[in-house]
Protein backbone atom coordinates (compact mmCIF):
# COMPACT_ATOMS: atom_id res chain seq x y z
CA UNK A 1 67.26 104.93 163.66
CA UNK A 2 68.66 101.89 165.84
CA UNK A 3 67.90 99.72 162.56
CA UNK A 4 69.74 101.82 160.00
CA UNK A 5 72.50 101.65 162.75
CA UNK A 6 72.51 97.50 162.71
CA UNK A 7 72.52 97.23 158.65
CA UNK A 8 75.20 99.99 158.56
CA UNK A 9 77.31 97.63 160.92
CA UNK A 10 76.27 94.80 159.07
CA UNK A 11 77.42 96.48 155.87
CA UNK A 12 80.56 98.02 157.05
CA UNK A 13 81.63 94.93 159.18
CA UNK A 14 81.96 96.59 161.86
CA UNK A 15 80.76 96.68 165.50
CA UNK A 16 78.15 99.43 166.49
CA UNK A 17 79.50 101.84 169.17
CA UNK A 18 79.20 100.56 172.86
CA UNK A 19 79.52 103.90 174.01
CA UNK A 20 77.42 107.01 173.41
CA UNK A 21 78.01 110.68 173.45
CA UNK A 22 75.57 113.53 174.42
CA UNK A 23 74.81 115.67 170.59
CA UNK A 24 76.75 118.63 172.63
CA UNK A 25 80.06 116.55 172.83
CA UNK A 26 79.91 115.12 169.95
CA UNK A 27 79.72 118.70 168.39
CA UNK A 28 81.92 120.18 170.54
CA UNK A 29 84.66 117.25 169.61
CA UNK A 30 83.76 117.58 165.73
CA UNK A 31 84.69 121.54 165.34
CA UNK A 32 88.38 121.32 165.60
CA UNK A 33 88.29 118.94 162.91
CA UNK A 34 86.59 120.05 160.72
CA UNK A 35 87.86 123.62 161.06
CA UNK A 36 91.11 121.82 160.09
CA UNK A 37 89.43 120.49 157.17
CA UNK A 38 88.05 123.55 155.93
CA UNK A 39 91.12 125.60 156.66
CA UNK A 40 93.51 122.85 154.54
CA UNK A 41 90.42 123.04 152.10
CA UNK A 42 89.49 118.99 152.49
CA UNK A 43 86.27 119.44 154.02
CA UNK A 44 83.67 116.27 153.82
CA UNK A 45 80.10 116.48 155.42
CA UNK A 46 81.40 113.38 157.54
CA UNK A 47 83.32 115.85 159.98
CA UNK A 48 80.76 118.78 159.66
CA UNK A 49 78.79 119.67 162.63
CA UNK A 50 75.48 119.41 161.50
CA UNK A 51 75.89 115.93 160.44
CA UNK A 52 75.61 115.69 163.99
CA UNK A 53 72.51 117.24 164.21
CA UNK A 54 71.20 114.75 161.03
CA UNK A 55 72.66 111.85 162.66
CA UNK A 56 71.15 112.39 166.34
CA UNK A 57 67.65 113.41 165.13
CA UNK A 58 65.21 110.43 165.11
CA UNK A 59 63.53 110.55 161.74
CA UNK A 60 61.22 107.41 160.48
CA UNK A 61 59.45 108.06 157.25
CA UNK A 62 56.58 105.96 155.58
CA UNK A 63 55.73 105.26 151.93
CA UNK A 64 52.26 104.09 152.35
CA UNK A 65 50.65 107.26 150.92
CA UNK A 66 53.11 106.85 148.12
CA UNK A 67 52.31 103.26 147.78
CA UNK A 68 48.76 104.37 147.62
CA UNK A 69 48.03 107.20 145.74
CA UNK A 70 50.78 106.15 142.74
CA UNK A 71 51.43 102.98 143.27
CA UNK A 72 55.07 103.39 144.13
CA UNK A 73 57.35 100.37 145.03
CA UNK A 74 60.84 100.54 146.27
CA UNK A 75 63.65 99.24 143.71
CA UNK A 76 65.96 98.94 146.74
CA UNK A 77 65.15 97.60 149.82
CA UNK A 78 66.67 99.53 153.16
CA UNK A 79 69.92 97.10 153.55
CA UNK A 80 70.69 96.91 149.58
CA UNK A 81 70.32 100.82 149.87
CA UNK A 82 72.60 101.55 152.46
CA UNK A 83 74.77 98.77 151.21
CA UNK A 84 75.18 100.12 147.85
CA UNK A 85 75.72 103.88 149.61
CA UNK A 86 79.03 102.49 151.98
CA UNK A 87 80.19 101.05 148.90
CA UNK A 88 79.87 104.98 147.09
CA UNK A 89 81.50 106.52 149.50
CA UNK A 90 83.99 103.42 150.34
CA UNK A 91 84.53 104.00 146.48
CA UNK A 92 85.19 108.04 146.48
CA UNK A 93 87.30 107.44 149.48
CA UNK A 94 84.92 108.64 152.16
CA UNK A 95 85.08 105.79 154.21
């Protein structure tokens, strides 16, 4: 996950956090927002609680069986993903 943190600062242009938050605070400093946002009907998955959860769970996936067995190959590599994804939501207003 630390990489996809590095190319999303990258990206963004930003600095990564120099702090970090335990999942519990982070959740428990996410619900008054977004029960805001859901009450003023603007809610966005960025202020929804279980983005937490998605965004504190360590997940690494592999395509080598993919690769393999149907001779997949990536159109996008990881940064030109993510890159083109910031730029989405930059354009829909998300960020």
């Amino acid at each position: 996950m630390l990489e996809v943190y590095n190319i999303l600062s990258e990206v963004t242009g930003r600095d990564p956090p120099k702090r970090r938050v335990s999942k519990n605070l982070a959740k428990a400093l996410v619900w008054p927002v977004y029960l805001l946002r859901v009450a003023s009907g603007r809610w966005d998955f960025t202020w929804d609680p279980k983005t937490v959860d998605v965004m504190v769970s360590d997940r690494a996936y592999s395509i080598e069986k993919a690769e393999r067995d149907l001779g997949y190959s990536p159109q996008y590599s990881l940064k030109d993903g993510l890159r083109e994804t910031v730029e989405g939501y930059r354009e829909m207003g998300m960020l």
